[in-house]
PDB file of N, CA and C in Angstrom:
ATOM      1  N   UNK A   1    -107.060 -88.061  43.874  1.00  0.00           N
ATOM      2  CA  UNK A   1    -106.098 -87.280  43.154  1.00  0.00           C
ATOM      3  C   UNK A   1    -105.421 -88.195  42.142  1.00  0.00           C
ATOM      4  N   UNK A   2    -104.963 -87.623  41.048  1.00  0.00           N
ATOM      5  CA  UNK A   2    -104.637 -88.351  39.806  1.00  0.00           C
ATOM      6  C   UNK A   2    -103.558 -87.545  39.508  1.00  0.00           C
ATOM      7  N   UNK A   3    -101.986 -88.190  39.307  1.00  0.00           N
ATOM      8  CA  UNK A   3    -101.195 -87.778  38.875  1.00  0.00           C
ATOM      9  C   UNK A   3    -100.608 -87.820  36.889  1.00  0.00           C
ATOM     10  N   UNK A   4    -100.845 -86.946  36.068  1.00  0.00           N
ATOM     11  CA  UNK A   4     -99.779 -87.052  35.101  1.00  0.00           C
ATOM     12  C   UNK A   4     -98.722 -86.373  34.631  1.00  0.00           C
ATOM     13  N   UNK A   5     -98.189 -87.232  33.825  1.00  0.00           N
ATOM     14  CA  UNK A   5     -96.843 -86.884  33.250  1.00  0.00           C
ATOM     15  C   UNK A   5     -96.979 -85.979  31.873  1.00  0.00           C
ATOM     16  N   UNK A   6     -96.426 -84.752  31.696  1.00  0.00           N
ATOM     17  CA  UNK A   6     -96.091 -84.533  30.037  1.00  0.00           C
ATOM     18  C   UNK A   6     -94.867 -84.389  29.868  1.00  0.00           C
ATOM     19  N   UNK A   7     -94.054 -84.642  29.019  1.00  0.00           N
ATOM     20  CA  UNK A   7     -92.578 -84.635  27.948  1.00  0.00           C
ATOM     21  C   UNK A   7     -92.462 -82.842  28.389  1.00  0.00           C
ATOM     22  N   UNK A   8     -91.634 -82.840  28.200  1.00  0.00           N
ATOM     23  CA  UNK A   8     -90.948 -81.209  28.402  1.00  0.00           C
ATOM     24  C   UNK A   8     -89.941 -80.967  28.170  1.00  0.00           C
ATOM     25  N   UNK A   9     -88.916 -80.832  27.554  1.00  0.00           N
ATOM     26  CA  UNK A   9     -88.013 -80.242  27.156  1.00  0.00           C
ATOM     27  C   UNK A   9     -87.228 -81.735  27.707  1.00  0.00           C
ATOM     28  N   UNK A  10     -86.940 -82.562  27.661  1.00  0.00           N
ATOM     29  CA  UNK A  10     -86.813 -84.118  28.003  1.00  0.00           C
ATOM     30  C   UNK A  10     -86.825 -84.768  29.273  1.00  0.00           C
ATOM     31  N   UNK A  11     -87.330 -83.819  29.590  1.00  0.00           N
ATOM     32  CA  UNK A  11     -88.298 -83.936  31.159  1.00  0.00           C
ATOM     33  C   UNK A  11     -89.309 -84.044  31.408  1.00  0.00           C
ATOM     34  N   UNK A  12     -90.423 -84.623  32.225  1.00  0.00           N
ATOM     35  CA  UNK A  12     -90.837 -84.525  32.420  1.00  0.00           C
ATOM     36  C   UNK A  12     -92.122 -83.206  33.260  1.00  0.00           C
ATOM     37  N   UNK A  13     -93.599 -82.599  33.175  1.00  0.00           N
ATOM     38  CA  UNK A  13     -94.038 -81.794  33.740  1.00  0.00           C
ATOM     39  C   UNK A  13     -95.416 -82.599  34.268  1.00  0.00           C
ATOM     40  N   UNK A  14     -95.604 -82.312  35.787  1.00  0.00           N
ATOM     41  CA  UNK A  14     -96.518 -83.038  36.358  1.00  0.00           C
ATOM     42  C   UNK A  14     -97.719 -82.144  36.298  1.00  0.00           C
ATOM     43  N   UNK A  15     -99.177 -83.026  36.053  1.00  0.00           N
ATOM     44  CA  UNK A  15    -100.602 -81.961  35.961  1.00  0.00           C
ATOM     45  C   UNK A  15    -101.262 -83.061  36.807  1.00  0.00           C
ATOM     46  N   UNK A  16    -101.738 -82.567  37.788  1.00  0.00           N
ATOM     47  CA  UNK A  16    -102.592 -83.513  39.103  1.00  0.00           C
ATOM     48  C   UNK A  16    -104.164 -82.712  39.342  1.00  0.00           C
ATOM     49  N   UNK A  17    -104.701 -83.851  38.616  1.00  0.00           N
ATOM     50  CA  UNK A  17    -106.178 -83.472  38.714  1.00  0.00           C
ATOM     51  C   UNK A  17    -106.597 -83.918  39.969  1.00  0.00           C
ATOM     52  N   UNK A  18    -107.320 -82.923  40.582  1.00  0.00           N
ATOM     53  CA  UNK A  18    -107.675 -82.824  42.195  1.00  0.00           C
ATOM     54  C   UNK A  18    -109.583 -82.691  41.649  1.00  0.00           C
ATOM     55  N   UNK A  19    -110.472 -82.797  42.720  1.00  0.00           N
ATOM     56  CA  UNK A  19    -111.643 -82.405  42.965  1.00  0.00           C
ATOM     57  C   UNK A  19    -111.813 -80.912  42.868  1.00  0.00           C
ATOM     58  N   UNK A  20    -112.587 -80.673  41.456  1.00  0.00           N
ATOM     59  CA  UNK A  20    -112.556 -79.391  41.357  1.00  0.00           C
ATOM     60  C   UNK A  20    -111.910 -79.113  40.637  1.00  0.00           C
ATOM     61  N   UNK A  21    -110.618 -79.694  39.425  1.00  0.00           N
ATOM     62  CA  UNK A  21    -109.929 -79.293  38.422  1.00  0.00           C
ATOM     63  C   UNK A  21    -108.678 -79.950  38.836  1.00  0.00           C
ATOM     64  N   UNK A  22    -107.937 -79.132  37.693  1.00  0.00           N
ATOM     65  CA  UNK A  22    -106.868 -79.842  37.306  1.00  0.00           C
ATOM     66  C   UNK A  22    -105.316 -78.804  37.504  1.00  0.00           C
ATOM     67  N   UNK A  23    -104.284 -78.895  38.034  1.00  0.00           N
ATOM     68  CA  UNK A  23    -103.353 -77.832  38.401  1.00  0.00           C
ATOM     69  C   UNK A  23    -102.053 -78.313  37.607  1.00  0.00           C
ATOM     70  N   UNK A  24    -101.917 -77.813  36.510  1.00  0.00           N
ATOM     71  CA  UNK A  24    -100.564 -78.122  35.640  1.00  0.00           C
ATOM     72  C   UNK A  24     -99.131 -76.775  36.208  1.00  0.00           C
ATOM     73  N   UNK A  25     -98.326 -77.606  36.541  1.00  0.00           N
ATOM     74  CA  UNK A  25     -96.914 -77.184  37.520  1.00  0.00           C
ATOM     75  C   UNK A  25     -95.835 -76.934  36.131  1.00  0.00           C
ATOM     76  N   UNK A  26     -95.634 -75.961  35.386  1.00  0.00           N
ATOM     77  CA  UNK A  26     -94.546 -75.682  34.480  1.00  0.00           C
ATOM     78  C   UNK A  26     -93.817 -75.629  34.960  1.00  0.00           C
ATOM     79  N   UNK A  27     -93.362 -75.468  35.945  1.00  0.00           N
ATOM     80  CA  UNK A  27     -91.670 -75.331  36.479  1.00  0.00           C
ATOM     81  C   UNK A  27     -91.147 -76.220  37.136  1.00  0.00           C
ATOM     82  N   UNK A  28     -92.116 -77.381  37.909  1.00  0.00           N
ATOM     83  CA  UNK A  28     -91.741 -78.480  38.346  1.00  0.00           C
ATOM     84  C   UNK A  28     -91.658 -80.010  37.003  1.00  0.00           C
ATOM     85  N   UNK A  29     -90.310 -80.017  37.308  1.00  0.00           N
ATOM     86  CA  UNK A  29     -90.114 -81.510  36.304  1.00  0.00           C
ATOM     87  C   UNK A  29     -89.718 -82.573  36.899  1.00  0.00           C
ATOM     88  N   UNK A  30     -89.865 -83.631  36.160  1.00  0.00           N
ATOM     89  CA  UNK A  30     -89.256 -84.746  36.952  1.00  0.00           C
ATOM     90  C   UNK A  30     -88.838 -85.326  36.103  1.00  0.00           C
ATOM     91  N   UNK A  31     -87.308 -85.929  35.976  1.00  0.00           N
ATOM     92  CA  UNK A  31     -86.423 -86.756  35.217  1.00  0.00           C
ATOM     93  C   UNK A  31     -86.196 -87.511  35.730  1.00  0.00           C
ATOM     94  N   UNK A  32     -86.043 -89.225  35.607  1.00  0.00           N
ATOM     95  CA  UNK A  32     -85.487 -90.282  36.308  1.00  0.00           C
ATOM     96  C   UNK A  32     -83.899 -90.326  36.531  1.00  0.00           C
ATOM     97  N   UNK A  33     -83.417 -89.802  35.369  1.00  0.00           N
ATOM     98  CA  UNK A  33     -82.026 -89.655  35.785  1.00  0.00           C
ATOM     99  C   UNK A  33     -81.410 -88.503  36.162  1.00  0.00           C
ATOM    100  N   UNK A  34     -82.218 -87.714  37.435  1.00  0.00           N
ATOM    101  CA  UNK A  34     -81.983 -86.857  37.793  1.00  0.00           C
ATOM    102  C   UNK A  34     -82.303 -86.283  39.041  1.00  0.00           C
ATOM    103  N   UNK A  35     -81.680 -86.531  40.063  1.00  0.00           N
ATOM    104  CA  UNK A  35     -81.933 -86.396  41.658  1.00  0.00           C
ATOM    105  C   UNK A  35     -82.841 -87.534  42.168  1.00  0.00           C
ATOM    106  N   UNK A  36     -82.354 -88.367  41.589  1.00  0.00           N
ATOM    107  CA  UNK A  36     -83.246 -89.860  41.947  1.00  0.00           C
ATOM    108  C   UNK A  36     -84.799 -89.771  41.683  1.00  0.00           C
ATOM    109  N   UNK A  37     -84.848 -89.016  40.420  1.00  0.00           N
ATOM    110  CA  UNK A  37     -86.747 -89.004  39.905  1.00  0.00           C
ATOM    111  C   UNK A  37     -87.045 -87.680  40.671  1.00  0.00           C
ATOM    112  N   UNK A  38     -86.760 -87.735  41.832  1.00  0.00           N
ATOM    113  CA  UNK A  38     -87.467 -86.602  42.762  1.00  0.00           C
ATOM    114  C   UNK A  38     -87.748 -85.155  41.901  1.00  0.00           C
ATOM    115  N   UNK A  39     -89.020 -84.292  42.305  1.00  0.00           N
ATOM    116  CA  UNK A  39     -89.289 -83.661  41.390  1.00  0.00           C
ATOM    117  C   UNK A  39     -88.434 -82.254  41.700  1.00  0.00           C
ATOM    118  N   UNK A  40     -88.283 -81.446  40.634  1.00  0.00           N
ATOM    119  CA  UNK A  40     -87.351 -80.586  40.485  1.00  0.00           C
ATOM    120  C   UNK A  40     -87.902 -79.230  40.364  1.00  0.00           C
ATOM    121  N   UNK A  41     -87.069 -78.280  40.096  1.00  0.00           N
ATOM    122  CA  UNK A  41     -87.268 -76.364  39.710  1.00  0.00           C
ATOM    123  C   UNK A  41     -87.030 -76.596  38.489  1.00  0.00           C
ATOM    124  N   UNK A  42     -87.948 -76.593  37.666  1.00  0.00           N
ATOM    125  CA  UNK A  42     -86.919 -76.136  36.030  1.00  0.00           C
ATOM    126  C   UNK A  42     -85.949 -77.181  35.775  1.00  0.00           C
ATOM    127  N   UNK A  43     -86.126 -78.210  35.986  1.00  0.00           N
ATOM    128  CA  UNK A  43     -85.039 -78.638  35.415  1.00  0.00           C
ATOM    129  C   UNK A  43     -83.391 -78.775  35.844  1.00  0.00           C
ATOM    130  N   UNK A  44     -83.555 -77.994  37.188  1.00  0.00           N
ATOM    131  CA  UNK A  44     -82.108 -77.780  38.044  1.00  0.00           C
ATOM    132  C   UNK A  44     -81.710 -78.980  38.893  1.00  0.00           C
ATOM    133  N   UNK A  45     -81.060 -78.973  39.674  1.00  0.00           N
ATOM    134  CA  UNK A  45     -81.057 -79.804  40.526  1.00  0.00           C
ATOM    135  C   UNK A  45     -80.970 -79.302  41.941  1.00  0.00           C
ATOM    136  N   UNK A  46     -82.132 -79.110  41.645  1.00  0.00           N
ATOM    137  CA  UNK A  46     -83.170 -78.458  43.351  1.00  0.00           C
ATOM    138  C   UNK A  46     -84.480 -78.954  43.568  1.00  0.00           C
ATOM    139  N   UNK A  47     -84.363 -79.658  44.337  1.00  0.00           N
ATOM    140  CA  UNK A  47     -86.059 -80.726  44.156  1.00  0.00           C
ATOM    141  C   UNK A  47     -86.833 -79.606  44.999  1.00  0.00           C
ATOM    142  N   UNK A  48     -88.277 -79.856  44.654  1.00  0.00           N
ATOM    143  CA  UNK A  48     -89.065 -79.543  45.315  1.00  0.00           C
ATOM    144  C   UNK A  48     -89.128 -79.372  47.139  1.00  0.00           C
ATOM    145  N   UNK A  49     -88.738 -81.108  47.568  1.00  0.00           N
ATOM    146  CA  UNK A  49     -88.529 -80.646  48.818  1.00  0.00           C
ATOM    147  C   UNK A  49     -87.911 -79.727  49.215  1.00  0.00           C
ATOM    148  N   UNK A  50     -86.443 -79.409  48.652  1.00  0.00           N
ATOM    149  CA  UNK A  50     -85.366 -78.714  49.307  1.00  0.00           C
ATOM    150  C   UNK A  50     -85.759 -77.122  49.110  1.00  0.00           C
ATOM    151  N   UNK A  51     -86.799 -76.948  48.374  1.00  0.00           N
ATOM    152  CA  UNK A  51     -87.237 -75.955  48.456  1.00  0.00           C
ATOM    153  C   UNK A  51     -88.687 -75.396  49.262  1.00  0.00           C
ATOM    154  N   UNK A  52     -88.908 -76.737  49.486  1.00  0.00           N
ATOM    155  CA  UNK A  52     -90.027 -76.074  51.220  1.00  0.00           C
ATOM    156  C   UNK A  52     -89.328 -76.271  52.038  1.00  0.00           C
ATOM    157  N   UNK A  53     -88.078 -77.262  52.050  1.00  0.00           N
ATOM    158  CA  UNK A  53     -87.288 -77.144  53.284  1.00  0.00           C
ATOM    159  C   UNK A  53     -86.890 -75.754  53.406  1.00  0.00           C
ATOM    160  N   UNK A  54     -86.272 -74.821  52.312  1.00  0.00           N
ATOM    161  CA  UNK A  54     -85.177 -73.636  52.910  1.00  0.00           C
ATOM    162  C   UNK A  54     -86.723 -72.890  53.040  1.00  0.00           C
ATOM    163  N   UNK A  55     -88.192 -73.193  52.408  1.00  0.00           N
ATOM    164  CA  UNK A  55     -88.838 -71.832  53.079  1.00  0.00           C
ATOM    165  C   UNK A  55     -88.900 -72.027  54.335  1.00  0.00           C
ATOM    166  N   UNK A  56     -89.020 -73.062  55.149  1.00  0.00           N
ATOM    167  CA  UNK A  56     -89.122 -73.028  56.608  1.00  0.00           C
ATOM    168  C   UNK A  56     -88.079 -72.492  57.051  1.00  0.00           C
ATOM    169  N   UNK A  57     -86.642 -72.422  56.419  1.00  0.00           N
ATOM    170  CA  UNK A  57     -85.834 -72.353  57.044  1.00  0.00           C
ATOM    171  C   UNK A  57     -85.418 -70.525  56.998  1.00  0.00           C
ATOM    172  N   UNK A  58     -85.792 -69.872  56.029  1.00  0.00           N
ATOM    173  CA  UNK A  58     -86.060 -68.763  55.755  1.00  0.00           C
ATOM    174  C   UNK A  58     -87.320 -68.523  55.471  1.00  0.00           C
ATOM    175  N   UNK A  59     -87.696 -68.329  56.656  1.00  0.00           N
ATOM    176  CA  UNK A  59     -89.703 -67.478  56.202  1.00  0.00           C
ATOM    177  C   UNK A  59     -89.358 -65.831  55.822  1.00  0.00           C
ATOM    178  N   UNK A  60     -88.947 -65.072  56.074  1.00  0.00           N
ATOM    179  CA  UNK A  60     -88.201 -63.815  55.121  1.00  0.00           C
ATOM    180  C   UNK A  60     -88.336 -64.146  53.616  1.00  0.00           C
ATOM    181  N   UNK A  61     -89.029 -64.236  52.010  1.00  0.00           N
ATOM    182  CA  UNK A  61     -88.618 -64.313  51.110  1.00  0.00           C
ATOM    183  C   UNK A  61     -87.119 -63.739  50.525  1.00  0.00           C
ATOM    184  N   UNK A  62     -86.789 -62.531  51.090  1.00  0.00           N
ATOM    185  CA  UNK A  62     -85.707 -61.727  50.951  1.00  0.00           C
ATOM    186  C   UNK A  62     -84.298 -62.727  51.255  1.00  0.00           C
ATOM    187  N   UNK A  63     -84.521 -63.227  52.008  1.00  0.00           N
ATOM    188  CA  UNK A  63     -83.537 -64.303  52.852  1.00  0.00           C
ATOM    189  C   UNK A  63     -83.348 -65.492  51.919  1.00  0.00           C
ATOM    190  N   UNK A  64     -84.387 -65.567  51.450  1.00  0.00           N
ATOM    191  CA  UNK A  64     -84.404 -67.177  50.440  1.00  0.00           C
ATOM    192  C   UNK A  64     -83.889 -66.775  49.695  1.00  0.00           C
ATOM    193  N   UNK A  65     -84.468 -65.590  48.602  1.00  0.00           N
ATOM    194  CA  UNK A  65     -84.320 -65.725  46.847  1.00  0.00           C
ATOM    195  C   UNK A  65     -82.540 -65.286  47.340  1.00  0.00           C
ATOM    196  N   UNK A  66     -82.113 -64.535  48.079  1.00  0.00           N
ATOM    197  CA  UNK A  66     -80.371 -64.111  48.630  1.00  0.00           C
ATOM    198  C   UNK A  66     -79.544 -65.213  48.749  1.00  0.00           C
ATOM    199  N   UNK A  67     -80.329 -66.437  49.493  1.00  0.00           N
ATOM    200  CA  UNK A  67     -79.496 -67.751  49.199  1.00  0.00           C
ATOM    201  C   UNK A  67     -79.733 -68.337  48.224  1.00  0.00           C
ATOM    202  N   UNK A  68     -80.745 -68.734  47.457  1.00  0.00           N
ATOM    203  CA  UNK A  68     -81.062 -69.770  46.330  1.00  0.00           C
ATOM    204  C   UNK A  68     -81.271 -68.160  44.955  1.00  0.00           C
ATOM    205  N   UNK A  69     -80.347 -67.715  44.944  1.00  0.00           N
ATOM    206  CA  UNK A  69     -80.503 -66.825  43.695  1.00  0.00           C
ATOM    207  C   UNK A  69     -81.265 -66.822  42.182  1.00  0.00           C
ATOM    208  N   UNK A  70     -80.888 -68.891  42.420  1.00  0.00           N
ATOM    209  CA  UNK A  70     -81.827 -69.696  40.895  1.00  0.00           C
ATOM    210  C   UNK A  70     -83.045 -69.064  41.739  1.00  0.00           C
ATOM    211  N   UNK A  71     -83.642 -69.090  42.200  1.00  0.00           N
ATOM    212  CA  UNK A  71     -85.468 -69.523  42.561  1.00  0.00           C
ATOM    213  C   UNK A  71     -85.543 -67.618  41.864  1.00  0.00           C
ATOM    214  N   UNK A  72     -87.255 -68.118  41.303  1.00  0.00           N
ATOM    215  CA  UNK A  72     -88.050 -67.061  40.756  1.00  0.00           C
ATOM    216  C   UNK A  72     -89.549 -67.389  42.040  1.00  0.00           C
ATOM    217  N   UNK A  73     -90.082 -66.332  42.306  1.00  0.00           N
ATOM    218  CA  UNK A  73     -90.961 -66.019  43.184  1.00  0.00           C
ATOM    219  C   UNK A  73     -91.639 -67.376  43.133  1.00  0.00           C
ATOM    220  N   UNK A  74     -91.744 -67.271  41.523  1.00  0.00           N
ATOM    221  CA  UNK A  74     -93.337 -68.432  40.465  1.00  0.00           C
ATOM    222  C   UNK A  74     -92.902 -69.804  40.898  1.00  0.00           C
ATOM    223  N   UNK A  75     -91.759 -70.054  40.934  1.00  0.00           N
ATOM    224  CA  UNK A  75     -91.141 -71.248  41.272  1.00  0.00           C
ATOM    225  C   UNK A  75     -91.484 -71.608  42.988  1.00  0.00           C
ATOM    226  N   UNK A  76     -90.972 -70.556  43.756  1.00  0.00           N
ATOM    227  CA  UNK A  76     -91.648 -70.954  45.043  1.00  0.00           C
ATOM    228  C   UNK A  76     -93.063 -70.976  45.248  1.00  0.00           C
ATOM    229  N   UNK A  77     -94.020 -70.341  44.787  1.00  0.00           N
ATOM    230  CA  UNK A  77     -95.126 -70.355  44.504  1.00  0.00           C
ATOM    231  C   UNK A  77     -95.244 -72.404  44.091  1.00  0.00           C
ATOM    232  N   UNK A  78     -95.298 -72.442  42.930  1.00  0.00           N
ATOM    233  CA  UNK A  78     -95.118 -73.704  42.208  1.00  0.00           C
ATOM    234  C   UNK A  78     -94.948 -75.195  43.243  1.00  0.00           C
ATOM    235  N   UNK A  79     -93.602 -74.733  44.008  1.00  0.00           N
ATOM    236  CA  UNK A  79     -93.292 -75.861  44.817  1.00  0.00           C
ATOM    237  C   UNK A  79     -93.946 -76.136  46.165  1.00  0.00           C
ATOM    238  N   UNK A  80     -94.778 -74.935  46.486  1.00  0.00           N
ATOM    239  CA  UNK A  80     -95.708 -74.714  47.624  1.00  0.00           C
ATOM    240  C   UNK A  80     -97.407 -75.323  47.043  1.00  0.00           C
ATOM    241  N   UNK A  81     -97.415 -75.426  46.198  1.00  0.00           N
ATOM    242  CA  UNK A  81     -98.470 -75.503  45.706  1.00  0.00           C
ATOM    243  C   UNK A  81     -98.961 -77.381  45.187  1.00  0.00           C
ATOM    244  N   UNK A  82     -97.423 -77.721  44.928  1.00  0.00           N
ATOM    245  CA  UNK A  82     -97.087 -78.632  44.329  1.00  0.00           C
ATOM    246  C   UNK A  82     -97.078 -80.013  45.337  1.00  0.00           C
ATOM    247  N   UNK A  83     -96.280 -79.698  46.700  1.00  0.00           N
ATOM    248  CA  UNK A  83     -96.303 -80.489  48.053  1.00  0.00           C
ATOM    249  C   UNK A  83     -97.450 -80.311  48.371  1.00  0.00           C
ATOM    250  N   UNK A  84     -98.613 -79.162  48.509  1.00  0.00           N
ATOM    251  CA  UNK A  84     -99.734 -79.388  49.197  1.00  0.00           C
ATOM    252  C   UNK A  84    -101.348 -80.459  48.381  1.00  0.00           C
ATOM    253  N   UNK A  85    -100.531 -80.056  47.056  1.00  0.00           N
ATOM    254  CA  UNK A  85    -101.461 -81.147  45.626  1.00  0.00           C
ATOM    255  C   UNK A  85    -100.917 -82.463  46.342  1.00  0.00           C
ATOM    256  N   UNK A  86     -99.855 -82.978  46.344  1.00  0.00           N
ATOM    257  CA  UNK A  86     -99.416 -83.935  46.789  1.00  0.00           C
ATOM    258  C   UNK A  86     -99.641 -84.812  48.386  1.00  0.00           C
ATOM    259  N   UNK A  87    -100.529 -84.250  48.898  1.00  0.00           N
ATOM    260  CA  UNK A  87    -100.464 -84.727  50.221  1.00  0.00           C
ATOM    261  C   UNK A  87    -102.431 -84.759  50.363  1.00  0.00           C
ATOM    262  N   UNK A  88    -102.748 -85.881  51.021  1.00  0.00           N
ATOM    263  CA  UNK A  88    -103.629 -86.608  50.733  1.00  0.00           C
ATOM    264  C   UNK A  88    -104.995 -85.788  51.766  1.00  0.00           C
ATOM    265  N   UNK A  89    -105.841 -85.219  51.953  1.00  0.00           N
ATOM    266  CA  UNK A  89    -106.452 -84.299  52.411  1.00  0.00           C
ATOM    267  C   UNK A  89    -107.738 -85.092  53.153  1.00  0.00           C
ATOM    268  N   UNK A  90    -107.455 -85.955  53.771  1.00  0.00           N
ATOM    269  CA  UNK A  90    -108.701 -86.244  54.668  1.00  0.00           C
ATOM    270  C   UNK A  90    -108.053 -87.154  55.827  1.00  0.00           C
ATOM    271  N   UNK A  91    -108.130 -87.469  56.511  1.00  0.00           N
ATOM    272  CA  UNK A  91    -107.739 -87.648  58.296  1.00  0.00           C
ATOM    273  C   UNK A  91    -108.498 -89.503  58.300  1.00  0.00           C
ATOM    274  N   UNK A  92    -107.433 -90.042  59.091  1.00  0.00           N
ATOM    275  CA  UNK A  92    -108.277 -91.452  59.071  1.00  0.00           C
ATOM    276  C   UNK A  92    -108.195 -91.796  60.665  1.00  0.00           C
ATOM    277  N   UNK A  93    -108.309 -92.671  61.444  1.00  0.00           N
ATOM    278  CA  UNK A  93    -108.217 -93.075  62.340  1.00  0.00           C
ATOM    279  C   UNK A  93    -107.332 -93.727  63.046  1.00  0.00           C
ATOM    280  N   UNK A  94    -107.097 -93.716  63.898  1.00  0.00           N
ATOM    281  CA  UNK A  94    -105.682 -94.459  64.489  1.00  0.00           C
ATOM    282  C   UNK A  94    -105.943 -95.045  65.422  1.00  0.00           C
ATOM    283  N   UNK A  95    -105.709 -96.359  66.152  1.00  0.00           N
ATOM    284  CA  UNK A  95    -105.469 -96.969  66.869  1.00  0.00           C
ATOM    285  C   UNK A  95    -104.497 -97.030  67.996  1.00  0.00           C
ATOM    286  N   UNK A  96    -104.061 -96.138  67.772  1.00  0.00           N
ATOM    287  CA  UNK A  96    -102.140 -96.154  68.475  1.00  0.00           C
ATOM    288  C   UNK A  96    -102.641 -95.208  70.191  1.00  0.00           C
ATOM    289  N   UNK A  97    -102.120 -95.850  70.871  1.00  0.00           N
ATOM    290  CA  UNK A  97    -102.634 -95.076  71.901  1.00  0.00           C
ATOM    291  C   UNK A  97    -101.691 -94.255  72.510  1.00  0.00           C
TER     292      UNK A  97
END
């Protein structure tokens, strides 16, 4: 997996070419001076995590978009899509008993 950066509105927008193509995230940005780099909604200051955190915490969509009023469907979509690009997809071995 290959991560890049494009300029966006003076933010940053991440496009992570995976096996099989390439998945460009418009709504996720990332600014350094802004929630410590961590990547964001639009530009808000709502990172990505904190937004798979509240889906676990509300599996109801109705329940979420009622607390986080900013979030658009596309956006949770986006940030679900965005943590699973991000996480490394093959299993290694362990030693640990």
């Amino acid at each position: 997996m290959k991560c890049s950066l494009l300029t966006f509105g003076g933010a940053q927008t991440p496009e992570i070419y995976q096996t099989g193509g390439m998945q460009h995230f418009d709504r996720i940005t990332w600014n350094p001076n802004q929630m410590n780099g961590q990547p964001c909604i639009r530009g808000m200051r709502l990172t990505v995590r904190r937004v798979v955190e509240a889906i676990a915490l509300y599996p109801d969509r109705n329940d979420l978009l009622r607390n986080y009023p900013e979030l658009e469907t596309e956006d949770i979509r986006q940030a679900l899509a965005f943590a699973a690009a991000c996480l490394e997809d093959r299993a290694t071995e362990s030693t640990a008993a």
